[in-house]
Protein backbone atom coordinates (compact mmCIF):
# COMPACT_ATOMS: atom_id res chain seq x y z
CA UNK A 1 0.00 0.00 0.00
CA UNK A 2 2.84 2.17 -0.43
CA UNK A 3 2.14 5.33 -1.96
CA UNK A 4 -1.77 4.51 -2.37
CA UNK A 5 -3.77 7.52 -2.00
CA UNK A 6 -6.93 5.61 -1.05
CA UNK A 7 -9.95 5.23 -3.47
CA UNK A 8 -13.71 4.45 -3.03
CA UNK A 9 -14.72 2.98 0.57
CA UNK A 10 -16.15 -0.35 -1.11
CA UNK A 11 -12.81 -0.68 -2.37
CA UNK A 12 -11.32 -0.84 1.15
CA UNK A 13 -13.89 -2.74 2.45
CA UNK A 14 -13.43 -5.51 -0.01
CA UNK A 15 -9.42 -5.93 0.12
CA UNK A 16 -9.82 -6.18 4.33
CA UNK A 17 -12.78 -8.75 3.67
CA UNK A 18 -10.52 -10.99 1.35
CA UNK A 19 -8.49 -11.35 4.67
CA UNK A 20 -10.84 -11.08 7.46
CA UNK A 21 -13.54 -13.45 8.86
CA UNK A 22 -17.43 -12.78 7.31
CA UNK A 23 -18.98 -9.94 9.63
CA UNK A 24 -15.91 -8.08 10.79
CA UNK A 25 -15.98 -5.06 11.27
CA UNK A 26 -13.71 -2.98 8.66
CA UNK A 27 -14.59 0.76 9.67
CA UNK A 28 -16.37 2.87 11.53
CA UNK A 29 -17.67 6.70 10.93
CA UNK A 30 -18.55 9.09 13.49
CA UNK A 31 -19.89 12.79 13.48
CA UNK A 32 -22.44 14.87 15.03
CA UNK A 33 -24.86 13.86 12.88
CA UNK A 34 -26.81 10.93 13.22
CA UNK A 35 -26.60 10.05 9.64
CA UNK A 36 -22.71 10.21 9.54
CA UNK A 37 -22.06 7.33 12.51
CA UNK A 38 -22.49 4.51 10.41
CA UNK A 39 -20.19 0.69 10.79
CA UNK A 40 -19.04 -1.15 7.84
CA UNK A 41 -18.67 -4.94 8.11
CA UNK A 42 -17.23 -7.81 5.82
CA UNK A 43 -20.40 -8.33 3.84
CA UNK A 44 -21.39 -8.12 0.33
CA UNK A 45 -23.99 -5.59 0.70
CA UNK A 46 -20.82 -3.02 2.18
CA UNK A 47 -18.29 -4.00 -0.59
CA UNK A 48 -20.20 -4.49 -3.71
CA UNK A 49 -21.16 -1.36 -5.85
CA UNK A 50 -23.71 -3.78 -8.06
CA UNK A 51 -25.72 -6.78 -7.62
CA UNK A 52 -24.62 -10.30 -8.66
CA UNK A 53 -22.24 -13.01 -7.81
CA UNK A 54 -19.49 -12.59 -4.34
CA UNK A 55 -16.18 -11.86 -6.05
CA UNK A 56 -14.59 -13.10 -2.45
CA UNK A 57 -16.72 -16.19 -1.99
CA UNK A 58 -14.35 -18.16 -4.25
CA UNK A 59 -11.41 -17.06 -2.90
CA UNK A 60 -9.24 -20.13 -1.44
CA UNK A 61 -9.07 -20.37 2.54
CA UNK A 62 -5.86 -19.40 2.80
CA UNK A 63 -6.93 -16.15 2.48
CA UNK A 64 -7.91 -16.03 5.98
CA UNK A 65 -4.94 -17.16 7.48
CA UNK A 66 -1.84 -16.51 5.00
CA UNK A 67 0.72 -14.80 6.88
CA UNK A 68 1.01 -11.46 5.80
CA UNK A 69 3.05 -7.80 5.53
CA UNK A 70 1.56 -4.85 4.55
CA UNK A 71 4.13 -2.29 2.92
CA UNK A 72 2.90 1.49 4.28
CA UNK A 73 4.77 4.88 4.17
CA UNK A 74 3.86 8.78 4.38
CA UNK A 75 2.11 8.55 0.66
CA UNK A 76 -0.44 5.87 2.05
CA UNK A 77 -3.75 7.85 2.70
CA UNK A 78 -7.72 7.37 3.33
CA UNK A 79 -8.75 3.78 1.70
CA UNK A 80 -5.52 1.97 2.38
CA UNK A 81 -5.20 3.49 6.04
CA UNK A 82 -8.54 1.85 6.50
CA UNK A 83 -6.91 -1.95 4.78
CA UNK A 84 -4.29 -1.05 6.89
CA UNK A 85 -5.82 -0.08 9.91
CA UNK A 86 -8.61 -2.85 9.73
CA UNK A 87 -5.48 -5.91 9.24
CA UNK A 88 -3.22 -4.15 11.93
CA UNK A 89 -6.68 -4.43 14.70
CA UNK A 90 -7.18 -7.94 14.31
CA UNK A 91 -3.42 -8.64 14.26
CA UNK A 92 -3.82 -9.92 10.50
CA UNK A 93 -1.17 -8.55 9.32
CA UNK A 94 2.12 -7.04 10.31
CA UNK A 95 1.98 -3.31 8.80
CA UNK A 96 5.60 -2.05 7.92
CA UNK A 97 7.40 1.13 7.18
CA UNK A 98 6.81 4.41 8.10
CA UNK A 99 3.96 6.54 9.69
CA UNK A 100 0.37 7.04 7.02
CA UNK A 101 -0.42 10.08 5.76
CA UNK A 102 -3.18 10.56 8.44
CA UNK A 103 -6.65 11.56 5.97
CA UNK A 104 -9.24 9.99 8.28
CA UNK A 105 -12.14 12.34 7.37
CA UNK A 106 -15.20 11.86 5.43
CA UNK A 107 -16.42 14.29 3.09
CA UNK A 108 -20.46 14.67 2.64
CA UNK A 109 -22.06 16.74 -1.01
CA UNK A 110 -24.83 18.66 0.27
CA UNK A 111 -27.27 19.97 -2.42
CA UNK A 112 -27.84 24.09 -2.18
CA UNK A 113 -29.85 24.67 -5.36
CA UNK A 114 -30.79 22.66 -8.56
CA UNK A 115 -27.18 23.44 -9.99
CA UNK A 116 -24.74 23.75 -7.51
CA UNK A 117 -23.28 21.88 -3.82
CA UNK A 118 -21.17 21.71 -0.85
CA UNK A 119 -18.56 19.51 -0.01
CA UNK A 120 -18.36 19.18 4.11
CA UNK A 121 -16.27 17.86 5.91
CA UNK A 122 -18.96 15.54 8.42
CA UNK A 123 -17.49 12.88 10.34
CA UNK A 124 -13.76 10.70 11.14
CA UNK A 125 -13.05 7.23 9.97
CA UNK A 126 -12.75 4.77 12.91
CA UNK A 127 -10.58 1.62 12.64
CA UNK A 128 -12.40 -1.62 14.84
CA UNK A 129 -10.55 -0.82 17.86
CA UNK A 130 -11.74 2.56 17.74
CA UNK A 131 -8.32 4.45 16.73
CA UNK A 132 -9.25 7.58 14.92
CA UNK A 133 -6.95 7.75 11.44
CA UNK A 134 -7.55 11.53 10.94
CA UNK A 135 -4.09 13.89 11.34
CA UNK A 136 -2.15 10.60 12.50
CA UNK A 137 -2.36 7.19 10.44
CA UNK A 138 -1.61 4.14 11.08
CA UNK A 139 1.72 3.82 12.56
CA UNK A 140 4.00 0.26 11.39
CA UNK A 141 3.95 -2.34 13.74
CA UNK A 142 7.65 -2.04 12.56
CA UNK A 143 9.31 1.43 11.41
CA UNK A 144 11.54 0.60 8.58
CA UNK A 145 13.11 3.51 6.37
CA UNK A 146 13.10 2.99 2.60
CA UNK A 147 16.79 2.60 2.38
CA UNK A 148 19.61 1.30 5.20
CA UNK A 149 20.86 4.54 5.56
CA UNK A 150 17.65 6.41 5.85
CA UNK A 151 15.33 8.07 4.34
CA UNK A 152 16.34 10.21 1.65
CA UNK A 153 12.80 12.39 0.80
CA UNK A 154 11.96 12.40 4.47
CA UNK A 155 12.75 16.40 4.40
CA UNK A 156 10.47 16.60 1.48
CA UNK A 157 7.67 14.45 3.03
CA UNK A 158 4.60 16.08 4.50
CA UNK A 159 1.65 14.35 6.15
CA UNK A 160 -2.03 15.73 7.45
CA UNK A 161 -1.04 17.02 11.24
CA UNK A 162 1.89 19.29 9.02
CA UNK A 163 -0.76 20.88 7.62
CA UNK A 164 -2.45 24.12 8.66
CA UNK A 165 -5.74 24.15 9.62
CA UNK A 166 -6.12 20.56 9.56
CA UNK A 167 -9.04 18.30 11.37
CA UNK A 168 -8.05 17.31 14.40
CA UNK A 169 -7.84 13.57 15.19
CA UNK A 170 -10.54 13.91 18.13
CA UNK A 171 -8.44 11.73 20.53
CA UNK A 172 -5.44 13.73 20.87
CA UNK A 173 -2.90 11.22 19.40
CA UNK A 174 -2.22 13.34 16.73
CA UNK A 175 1.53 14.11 16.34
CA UNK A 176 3.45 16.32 13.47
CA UNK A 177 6.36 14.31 12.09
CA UNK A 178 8.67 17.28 10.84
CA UNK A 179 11.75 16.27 12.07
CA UNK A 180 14.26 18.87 14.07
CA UNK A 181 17.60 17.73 12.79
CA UNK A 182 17.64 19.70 9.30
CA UNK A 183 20.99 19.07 8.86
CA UNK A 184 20.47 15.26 8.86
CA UNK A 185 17.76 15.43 6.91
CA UNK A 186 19.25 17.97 4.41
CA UNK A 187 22.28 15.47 4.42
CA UNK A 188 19.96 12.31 3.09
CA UNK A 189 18.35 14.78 0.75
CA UNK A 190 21.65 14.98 -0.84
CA UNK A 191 22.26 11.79 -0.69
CA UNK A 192 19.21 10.02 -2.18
CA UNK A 193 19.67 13.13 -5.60
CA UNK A 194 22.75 10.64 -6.43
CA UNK A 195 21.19 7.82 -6.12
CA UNK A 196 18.62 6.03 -8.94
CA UNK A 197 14.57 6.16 -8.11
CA UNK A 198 13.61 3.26 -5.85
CA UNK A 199 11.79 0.42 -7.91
CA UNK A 200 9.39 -0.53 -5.78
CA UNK A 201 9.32 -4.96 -5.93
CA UNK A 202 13.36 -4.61 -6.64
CA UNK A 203 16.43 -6.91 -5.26
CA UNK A 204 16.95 -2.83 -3.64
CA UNK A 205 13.81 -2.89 -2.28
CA UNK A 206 14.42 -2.83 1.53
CA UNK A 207 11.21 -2.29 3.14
CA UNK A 208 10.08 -5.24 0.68
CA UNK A 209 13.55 -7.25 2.26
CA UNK A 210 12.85 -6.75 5.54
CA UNK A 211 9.26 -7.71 4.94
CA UNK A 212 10.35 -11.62 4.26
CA UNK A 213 13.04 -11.17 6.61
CA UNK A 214 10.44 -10.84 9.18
CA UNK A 215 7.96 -13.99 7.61
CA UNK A 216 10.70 -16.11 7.99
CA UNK A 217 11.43 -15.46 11.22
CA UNK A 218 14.14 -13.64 10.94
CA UNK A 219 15.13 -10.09 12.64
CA UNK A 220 13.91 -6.91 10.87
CA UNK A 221 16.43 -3.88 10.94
CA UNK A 222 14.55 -0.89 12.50
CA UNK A 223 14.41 2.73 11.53
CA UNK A 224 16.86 4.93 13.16
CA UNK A 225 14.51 7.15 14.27
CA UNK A 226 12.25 3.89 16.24
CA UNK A 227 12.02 4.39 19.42
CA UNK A 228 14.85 2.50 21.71
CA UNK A 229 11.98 0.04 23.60
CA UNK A 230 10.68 -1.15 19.86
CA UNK A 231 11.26 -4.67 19.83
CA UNK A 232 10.02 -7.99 17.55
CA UNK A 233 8.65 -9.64 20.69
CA UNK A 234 6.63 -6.00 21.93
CA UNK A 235 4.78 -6.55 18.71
CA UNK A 236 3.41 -10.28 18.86
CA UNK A 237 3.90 -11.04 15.09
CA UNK A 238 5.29 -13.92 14.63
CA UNK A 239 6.95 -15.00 10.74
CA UNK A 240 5.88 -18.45 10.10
């Protein structure tokens, strides 16, 4: 899900349902209005945009219980924050990489004439356990940079609590991710402008290599920036 700006809610729905058991909750919405606090579930009827046959009811079992590592960073935002969010809850899957993007809102069209509307902003999405997504993500069961040495576009990199004026998160777990050592920062900058573009799915990929590091059991290398007490164990994913 790295780099995914999100897409249409039935969309999200659907991916967590391939992975999650019939009837689990995926997301939740809540506003002050009544008709904005609303609960989407691993059912047809919340995934499907037309009638006909279950695309998911053929899929094979292992579906279910596959292990699994979902690839997030900064650019991952609204639809795949919920996937995320939703496989992260029910311990699913082991998310990886760096902090989401943080756009947990939902926007509502309100009619004002024959010819013309307003987009509102009307309620937050809610992931099972109840963690609010808006203005601060989903954060990697395991921080890994893009590269061993950091980094690189981290000083570039902006996410919804650096913005002004943003929606608050409601909970007060938002946190702003601009870092305070410019000069580090400045100095991967420099760094990753002599370097080639990272191809995603690569033998350079590292978030990818520390991904099947960690399914086979073995010990994933941690951002720098991670905090000290970050540990496989703390997490309780376990490679198989």
């Amino acid at each position: 899900l790295r780099n995914d700006p999100g897409g249409l809610l039935q969309g999200a729905i659907g991916v967590a349902a391939a992975f999650l058991p019939k009837n689990a909750e995926i997301v939740s919405t809540n506003g002050q209005l009544a008709d904005s606090r609303q609960r989407f579930y691993a059912r047809p009827e919340f995934y499907m945009l037309r009638s006909g046959a279950d695309p998911l009811a053929t899929l094979p079992p292992a579906f279910k219980n596959l292990p699994m590592v979902v690839l997030v960073n900064t650019g991952s935002a609204s639809a795949s924050e919920i996937v995320a969010g939703a496989l992260q809850d029910y311990k699913r899957a082991a998310i990886l990489g760096s902090q989401t993007f943080g756009k947990g809102s939902v926007q509502t069209i309100r009619p004002i004439g024959r010819d013309a509307a307003v987009k509102l902003t009307t309620a937050r999405y809610y992931t099972p356990a109840g963690r609010s997504i808006q203005a601060r993500g989903i954060v990697p069961d395991f921080p890994v940079d893009e590269t061993l040495e950091g980094d690189g576009l981290n000083a570039l990199r902006m996410r919804e609590a650096d913005l002004q004026h943003h929606l608050s998160n409601g909970s007060g777990q938002e946190v702003a991710t601009r870092e305070d050592d410019i000069e580090e920062q400045m100095r991967l900058l420099a760094e990753a402008r002599t370097r080639k573009p990272l191809d995603y799915g690569s033998a350079d990929d590292f978030q990818l290599a520390q991904a099947l590091r960690h399914l086979k059991g073995q010990e994933v290398v941690l951002s720098r920036r991670a905090e000290p007490s970050t540990t496989l164990a703390q997490h309780g994913h376990k490679g198989e």
